[in-house]
C-alpha atoms as a PDB file:
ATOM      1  CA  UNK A   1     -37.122 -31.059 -52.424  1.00  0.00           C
ATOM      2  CA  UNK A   2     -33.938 -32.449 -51.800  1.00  0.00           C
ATOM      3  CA  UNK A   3     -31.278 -32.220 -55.066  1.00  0.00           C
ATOM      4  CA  UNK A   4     -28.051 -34.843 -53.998  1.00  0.00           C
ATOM      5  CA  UNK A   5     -24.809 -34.555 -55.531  1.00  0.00           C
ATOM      6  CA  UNK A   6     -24.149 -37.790 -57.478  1.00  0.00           C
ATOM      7  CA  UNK A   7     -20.308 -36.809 -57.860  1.00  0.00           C
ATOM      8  CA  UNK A   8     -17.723 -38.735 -55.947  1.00  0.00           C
ATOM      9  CA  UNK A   9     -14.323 -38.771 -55.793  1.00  0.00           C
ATOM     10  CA  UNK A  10     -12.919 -40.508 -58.464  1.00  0.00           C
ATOM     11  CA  UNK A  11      -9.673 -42.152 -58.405  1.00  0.00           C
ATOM     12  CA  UNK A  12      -7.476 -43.295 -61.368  1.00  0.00           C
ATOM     13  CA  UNK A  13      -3.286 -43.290 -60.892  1.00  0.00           C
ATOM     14  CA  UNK A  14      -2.237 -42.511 -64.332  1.00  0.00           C
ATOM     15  CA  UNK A  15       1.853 -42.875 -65.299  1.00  0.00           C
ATOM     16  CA  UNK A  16       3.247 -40.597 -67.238  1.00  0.00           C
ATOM     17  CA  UNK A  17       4.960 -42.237 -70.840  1.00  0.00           C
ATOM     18  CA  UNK A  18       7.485 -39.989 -72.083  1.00  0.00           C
ATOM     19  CA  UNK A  19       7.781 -39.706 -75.436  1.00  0.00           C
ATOM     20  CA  UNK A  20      10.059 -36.634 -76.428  1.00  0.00           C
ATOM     21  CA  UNK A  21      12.672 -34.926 -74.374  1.00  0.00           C
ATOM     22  CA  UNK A  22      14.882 -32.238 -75.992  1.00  0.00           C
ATOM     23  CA  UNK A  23      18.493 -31.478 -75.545  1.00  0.00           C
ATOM     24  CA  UNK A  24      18.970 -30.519 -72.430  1.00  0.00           C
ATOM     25  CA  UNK A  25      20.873 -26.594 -73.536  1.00  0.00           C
ATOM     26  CA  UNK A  26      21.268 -23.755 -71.254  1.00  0.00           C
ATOM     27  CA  UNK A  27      17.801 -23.805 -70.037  1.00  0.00           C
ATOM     28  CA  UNK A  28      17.565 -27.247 -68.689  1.00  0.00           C
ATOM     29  CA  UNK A  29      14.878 -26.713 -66.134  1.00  0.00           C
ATOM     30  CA  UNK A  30      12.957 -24.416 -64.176  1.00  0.00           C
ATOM     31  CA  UNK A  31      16.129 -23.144 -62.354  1.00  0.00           C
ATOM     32  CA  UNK A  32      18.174 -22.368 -65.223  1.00  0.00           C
ATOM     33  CA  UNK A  33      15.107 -20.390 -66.354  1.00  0.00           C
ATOM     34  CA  UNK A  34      14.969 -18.267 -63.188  1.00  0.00           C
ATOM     35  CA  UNK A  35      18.702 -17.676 -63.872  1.00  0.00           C
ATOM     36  CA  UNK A  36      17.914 -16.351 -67.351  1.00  0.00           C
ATOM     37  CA  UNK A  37      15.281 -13.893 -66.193  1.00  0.00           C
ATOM     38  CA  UNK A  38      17.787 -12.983 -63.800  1.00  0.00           C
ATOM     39  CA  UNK A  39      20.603 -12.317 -66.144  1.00  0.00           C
ATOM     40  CA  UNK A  40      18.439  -9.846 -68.176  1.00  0.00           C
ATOM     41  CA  UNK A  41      16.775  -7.813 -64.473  1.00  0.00           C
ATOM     42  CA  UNK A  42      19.941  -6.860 -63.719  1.00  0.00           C
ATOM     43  CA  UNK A  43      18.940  -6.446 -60.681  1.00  0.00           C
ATOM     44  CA  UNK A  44      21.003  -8.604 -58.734  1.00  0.00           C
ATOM     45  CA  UNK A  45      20.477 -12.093 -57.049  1.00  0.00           C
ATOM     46  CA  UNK A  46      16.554 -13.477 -57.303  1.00  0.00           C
ATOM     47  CA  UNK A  47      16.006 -14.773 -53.641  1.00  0.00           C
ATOM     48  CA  UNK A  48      13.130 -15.333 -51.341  1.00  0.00           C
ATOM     49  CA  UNK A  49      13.221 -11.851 -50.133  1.00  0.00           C
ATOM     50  CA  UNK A  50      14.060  -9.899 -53.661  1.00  0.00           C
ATOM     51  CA  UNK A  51      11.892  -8.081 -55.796  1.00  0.00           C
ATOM     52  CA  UNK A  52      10.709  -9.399 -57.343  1.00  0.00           C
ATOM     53  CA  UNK A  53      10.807 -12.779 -55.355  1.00  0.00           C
ATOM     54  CA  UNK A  54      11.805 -15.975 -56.720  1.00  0.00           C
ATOM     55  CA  UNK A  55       8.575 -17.796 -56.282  1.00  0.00           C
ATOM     56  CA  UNK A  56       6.914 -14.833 -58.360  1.00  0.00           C
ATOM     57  CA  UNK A  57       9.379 -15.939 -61.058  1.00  0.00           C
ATOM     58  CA  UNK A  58       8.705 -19.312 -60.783  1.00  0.00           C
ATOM     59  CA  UNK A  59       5.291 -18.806 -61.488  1.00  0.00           C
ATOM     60  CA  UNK A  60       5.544 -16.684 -64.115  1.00  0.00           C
ATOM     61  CA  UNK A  61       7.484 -19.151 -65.764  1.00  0.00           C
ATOM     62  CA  UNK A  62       5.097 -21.881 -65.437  1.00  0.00           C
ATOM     63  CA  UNK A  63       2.474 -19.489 -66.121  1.00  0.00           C
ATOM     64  CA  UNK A  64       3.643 -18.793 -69.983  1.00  0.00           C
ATOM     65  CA  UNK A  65       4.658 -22.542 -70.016  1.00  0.00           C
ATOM     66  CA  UNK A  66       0.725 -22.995 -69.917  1.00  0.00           C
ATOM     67  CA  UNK A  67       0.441 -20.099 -72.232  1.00  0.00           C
ATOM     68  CA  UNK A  68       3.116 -21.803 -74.947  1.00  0.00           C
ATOM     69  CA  UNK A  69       0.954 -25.546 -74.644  1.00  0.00           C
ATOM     70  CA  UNK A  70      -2.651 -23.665 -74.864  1.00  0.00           C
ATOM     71  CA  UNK A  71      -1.394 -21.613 -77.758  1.00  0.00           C
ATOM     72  CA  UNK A  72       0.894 -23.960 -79.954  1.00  0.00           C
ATOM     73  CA  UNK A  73      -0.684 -27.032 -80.790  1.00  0.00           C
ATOM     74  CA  UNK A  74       2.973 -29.156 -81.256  1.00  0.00           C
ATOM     75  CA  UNK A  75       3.143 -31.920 -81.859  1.00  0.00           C
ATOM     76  CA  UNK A  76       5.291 -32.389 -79.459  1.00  0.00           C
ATOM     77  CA  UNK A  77       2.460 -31.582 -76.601  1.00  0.00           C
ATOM     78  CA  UNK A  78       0.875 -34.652 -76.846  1.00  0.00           C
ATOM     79  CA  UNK A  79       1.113 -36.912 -73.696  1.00  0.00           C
ATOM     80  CA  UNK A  80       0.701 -40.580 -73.280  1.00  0.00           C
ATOM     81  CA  UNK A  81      -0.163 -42.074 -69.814  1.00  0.00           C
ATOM     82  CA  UNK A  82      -1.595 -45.411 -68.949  1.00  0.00           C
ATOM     83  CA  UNK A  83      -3.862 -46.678 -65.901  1.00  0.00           C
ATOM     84  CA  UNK A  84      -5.579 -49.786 -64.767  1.00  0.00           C
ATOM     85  CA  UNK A  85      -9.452 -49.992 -64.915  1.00  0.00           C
ATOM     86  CA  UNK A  86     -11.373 -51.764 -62.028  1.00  0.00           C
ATOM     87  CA  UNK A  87     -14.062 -54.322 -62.584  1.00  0.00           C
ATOM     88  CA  UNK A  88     -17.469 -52.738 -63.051  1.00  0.00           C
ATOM     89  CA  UNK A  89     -16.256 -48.862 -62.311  1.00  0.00           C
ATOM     90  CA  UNK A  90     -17.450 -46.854 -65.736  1.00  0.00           C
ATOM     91  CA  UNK A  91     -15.758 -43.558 -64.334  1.00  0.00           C
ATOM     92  CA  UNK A  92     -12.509 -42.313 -63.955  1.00  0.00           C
ATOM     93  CA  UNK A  93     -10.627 -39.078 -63.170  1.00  0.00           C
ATOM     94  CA  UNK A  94      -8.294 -37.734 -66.066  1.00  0.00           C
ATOM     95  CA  UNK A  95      -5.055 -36.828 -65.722  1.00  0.00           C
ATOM     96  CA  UNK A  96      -4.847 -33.342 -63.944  1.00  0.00           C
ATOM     97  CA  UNK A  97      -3.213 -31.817 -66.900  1.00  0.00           C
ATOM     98  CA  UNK A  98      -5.582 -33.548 -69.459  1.00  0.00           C
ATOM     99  CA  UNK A  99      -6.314 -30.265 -71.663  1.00  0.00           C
ATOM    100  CA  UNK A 100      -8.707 -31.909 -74.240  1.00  0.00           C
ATOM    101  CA  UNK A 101      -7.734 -31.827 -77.880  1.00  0.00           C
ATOM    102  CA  UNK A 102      -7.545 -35.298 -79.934  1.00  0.00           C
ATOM    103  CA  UNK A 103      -7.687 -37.955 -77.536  1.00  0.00           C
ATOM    104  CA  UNK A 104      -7.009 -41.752 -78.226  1.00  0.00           C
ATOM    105  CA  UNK A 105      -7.801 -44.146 -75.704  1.00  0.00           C
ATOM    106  CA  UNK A 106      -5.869 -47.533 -76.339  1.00  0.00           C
ATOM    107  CA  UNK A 107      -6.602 -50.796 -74.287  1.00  0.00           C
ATOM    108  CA  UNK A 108      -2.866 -52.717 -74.159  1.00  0.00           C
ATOM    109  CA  UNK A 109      -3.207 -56.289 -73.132  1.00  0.00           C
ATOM    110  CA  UNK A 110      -5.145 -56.560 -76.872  1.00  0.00           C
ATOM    111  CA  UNK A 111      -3.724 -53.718 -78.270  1.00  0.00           C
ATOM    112  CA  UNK A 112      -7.082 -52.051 -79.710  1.00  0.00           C
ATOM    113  CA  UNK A 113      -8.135 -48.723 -80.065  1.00  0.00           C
ATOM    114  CA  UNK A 114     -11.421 -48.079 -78.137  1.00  0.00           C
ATOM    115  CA  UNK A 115     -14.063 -45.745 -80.075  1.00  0.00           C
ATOM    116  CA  UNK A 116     -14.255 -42.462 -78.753  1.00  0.00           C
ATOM    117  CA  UNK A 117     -17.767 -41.252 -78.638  1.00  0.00           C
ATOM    118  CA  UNK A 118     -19.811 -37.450 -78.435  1.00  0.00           C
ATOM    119  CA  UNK A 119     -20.963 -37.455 -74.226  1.00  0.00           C
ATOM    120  CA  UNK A 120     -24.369 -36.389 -75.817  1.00  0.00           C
ATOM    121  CA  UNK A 121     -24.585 -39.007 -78.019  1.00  0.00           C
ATOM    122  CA  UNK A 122     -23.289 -41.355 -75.381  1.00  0.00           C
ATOM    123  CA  UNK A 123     -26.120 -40.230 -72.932  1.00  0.00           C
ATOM    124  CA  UNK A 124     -28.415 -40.797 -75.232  1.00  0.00           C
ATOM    125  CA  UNK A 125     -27.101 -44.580 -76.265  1.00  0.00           C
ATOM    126  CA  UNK A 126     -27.166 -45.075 -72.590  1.00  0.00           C
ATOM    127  CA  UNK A 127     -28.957 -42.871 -70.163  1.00  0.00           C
ATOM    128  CA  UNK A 128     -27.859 -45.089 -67.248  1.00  0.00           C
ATOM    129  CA  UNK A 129     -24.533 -46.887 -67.560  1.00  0.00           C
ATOM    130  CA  UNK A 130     -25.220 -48.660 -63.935  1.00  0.00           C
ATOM    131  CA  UNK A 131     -27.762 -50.807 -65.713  1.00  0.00           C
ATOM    132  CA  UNK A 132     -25.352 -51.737 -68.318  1.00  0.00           C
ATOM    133  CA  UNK A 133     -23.421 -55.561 -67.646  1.00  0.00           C
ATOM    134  CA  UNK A 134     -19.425 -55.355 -67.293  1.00  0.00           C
ATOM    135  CA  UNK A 135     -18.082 -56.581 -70.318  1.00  0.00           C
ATOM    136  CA  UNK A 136     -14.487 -55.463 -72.537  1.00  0.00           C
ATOM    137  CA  UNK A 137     -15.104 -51.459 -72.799  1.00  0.00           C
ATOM    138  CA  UNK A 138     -16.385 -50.944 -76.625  1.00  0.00           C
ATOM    139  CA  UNK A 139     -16.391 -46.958 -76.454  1.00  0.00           C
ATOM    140  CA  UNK A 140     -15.297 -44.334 -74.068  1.00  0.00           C
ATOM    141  CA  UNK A 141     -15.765 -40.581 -73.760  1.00  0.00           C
ATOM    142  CA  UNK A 142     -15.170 -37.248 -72.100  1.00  0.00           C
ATOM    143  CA  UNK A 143     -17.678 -35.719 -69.710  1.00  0.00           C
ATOM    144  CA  UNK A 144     -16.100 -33.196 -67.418  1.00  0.00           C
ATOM    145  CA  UNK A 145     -12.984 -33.819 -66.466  1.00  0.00           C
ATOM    146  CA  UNK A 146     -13.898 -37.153 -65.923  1.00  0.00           C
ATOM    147  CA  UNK A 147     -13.756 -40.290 -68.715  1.00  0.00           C
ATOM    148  CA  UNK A 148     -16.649 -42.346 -69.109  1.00  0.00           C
ATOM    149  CA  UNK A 149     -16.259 -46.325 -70.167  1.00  0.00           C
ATOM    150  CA  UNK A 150     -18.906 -48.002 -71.659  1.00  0.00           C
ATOM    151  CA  UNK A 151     -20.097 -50.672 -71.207  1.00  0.00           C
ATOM    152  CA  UNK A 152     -18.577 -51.013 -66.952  1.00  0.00           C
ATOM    153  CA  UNK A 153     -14.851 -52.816 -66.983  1.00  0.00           C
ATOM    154  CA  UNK A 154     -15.448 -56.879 -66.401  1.00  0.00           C
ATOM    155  CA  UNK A 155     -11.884 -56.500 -65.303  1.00  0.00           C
ATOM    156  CA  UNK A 156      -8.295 -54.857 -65.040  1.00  0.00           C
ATOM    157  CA  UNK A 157      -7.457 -53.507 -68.387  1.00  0.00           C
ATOM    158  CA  UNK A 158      -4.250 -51.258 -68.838  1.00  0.00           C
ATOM    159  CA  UNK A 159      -5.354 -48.256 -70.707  1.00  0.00           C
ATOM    160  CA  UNK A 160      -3.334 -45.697 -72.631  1.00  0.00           C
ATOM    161  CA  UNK A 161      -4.892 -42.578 -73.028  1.00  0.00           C
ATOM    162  CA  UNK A 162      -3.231 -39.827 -76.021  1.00  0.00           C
ATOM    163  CA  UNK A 163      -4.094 -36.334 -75.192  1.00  0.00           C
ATOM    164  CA  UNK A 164      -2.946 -32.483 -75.268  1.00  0.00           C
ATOM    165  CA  UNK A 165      -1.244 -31.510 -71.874  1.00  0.00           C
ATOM    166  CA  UNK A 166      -1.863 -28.348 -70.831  1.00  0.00           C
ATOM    167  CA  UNK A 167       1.490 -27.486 -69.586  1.00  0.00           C
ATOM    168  CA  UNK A 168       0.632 -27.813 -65.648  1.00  0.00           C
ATOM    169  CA  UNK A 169       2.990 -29.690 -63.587  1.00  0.00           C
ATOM    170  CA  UNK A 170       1.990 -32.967 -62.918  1.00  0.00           C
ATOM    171  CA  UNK A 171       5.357 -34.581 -61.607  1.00  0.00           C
ATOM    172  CA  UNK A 172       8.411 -32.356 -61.746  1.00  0.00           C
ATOM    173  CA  UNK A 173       8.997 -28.648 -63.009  1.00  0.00           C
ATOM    174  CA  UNK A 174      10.719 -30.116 -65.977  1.00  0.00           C
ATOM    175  CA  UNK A 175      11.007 -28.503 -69.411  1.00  0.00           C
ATOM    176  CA  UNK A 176      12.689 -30.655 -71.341  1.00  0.00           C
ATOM    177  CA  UNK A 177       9.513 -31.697 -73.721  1.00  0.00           C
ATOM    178  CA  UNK A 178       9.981 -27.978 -74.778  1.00  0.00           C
ATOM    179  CA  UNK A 179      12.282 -27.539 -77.456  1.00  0.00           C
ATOM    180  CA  UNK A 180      14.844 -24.584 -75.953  1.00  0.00           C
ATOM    181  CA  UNK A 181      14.117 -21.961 -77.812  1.00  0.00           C
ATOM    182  CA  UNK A 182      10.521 -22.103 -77.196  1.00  0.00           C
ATOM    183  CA  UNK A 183      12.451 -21.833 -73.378  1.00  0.00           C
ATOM    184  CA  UNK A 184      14.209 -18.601 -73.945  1.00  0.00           C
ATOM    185  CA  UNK A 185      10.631 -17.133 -74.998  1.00  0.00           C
ATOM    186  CA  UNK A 186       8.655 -18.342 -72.166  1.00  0.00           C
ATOM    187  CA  UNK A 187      11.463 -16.148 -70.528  1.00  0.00           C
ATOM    188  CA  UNK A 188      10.617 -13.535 -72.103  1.00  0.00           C
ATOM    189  CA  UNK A 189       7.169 -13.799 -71.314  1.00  0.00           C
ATOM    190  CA  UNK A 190       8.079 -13.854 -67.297  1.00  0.00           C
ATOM    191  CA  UNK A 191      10.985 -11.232 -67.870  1.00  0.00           C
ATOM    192  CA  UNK A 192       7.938  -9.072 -68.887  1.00  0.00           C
ATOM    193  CA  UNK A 193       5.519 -10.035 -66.157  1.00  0.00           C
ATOM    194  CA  UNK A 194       9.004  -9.158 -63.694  1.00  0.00           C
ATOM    195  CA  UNK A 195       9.221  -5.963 -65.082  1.00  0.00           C
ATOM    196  CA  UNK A 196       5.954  -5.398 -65.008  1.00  0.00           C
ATOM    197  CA  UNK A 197       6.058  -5.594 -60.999  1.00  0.00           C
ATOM    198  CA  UNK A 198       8.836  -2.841 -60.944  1.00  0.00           C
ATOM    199  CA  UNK A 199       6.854  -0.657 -62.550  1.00  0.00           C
ATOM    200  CA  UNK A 200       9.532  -0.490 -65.657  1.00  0.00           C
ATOM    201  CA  UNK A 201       6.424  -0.434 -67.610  1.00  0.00           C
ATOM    202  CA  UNK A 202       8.427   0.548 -71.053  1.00  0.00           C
ATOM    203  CA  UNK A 203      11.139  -1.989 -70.633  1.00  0.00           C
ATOM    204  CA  UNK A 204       8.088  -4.614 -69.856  1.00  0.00           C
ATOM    205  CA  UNK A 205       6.608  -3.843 -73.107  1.00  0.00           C
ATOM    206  CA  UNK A 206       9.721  -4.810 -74.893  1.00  0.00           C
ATOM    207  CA  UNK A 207       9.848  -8.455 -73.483  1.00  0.00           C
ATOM    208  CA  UNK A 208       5.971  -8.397 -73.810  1.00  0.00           C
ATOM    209  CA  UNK A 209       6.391  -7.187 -77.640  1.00  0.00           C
ATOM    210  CA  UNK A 210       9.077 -10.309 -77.610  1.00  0.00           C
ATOM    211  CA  UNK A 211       7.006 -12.916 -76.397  1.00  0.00           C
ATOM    212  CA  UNK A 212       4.567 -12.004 -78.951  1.00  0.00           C
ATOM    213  CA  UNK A 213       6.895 -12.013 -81.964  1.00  0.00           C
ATOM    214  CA  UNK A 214       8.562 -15.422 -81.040  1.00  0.00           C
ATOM    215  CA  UNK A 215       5.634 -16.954 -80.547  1.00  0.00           C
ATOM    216  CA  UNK A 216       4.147 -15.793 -83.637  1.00  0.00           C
ATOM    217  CA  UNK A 217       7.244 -17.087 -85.862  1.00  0.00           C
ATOM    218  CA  UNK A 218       7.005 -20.364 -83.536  1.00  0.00           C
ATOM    219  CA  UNK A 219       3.443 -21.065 -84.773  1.00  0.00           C
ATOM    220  CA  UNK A 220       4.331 -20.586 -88.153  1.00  0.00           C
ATOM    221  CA  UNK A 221       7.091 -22.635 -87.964  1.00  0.00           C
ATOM    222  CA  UNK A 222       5.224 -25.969 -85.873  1.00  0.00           C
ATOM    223  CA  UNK A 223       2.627 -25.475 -88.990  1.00  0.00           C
ATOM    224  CA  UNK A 224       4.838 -26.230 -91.803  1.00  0.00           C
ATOM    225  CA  UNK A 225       6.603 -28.978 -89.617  1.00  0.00           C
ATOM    226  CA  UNK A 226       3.100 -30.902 -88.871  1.00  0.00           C
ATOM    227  CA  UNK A 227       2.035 -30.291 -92.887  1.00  0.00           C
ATOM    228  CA  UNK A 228       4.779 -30.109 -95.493  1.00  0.00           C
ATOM    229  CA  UNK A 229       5.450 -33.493 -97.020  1.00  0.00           C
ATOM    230  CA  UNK A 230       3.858 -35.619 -95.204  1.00  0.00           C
ATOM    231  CA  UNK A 231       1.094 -36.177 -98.299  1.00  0.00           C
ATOM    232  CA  UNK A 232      -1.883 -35.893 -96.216  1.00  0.00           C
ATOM    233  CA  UNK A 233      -4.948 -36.453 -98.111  1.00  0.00           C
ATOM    234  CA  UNK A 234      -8.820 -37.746 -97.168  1.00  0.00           C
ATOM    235  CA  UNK A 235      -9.185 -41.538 -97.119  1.00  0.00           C
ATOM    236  CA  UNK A 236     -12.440 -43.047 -98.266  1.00  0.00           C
ATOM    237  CA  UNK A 237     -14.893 -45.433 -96.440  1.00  0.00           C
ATOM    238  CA  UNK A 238     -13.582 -47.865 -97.932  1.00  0.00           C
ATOM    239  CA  UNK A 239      -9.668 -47.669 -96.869  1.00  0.00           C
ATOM    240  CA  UNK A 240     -10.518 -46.965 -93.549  1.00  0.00           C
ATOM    241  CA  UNK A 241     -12.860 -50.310 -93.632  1.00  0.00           C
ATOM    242  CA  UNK A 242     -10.237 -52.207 -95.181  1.00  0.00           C
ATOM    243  CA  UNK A 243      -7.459 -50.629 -92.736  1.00  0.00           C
ATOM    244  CA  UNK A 244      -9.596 -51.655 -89.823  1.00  0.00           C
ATOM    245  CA  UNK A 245      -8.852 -55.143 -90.998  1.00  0.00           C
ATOM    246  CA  UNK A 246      -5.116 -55.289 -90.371  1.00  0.00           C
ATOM    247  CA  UNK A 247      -5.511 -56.460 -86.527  1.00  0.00           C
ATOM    248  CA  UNK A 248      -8.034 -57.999 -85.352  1.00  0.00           C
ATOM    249  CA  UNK A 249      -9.816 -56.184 -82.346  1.00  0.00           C
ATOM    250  CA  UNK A 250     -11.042 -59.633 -80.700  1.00  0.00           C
ATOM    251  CA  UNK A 251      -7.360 -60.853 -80.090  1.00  0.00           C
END
C-alpha cells in the first residue's frame, strides 16, 4: 500500500497593516539594541569576530523578542494583514508569524466578518470541501498552519485576517510595535544569554533574575491596561442577535 501526501505548497502573499508603532527612544531597532547589550559587556566593540559575536547577539535579541510576544498577551501584539483569495482555492498558507490566539477573518469589498469555525467541527460539516460549489466564503478555520475557506472562493476577495504574531521577523528587524521599555528588558534577556557564553555565570544570573522581574511587573501592568474601565460584562443572545443587525452581511 501506497500512502500519498495530499499537502502542496500553498501560496498566499499576505501585507502587513500596521497598526501601532511606538516612539521611536533609544532603542529604535535591532542595532540600537546590540549597542545596549554592548554598553553593559563592557567588553569592548561587538563585531563579527568578538565574543561573543554580533550575530549571537542578534539572535538573542530576537530570541526574547519571541519570548516577550509568546508570554505577554498585549494588546498591542495583534497583527492585521490582508490577501487576495483565488477562485475555487479553499486553502491558504498563514502568515509565517501567525501564532494562533483570537483570530478574525474579515472579507473587505463587503466589509463582513466571516464565522470562524472548530477544524473538527468543520470536517465533520464537510468531509470533502472539493465537492463543495465556489460561492462567497460563509466560514473559515485553522488547520495547521494553513486556513481553510468554506465553501471554495467564486472569486478574488480581499481578506483581512486579526491574529497574535509571534514575534518572528516577517519583513524587517523592527521593534517599534514594542513599547521601549519592554526593549530595554528583552536586553536584558540577551545581556544574560551573552554572559552566559563567557562563562560569567553569576553576573548572567543577574540579567536573567532581571528579565524575570520586568517581565513579571510588565504582565501585571498589560492586565490592568486590557481590564480596568473598560465595563466589560457578558452580552445576552439577544444583543448579540440584535447587534448582528447593524450591517447587513449581504451588501
Amino acid at each position: 500500500m501506497t500512502i500519498a501526501d495530499s499537502s502542496t505548497n500553498l501560496d498566499l502573499g499576505w501585507t502587513e497593516q500596521t497598526i501601532v508603532a511606538f516612539t521611536t527612544g533609544v532603542l529604535s531597532d535591532l542595532d540600537a539594541c546590540v549597542d545596549e547589550v554592548e554598553s553593559k559587556l563592557k567588553r569592548g566593540t561587538i563585531s563579527a569576530t568578538s565574543t561573543p559575536t554580533e550575530t549571537q547577539v542578534k539572535n538573542w535579541l530576537k530570541r526574547y523578542k519571541m519570548e516577550l510576544a509568546e508570554i505577554k498577551r498585549f494588546t498591542f501584539n495583534r497583527k492585521y494583514a490582508t490577501a487576495t483569495t483565488t477562485a475555487g482555492t479553499y486553502r491558504y498558507a498563514l502568515p509565517p508569524d501567525y501564532n494562533g490566539g483570537a483570530t478574525r477573518l474579515r472579507e473587505t469589498s463587503n466589509d463582513r466578518y466571516i464565522k470562524i469555525w472548530d477544524s473538527h467541527w468543520a470536517d465533520m460539516k464537510y468531509p470533502n470541501p472539493a465537492t463543495e460549489s465556489n460561492n462567497k466564503p460563509a466560514i473559515a478555520y485553522v488547520k495547521n498552519m494553513e486556513l481553510w475557506l468554506m465553501p471554495p472562493p467564486d472569486g478574488a476577495y480581499t481578506l483581512e485576517l486579526e491574529y497574535d504574531r509571534s514575534g518572528a521577523e516577517s519583513d524587517t528587524d523592527n521593534f517599534d510595535w514594542i513599547p521601549e521599555l519592554d526593549r530595554f528588558r528583552i536586553c536584558d534577556g540577551a545581556t544574560a544569554e551573552a554572559f552566559e557564553s563567557l562563562h560569567d555565570f553569576n553576573s548572567a544570573s543577574i540579567y536573567s533574575r532581571k528579565w524575570a522581574y520586568g517581565l513579571g511587573k510588565a504582565v501585571k501592568a498589560d492586565g490592568k491596561r486590557k481590564w480596568s474601565g473598560c465595563g466589560y460584562k457578558a452580552i445576552s443572545i439577544f444583543q448579540a442577535r440584535t447587534m448582528s443587525q447593524y450591517q447587513s452581511l449581504d451588501d
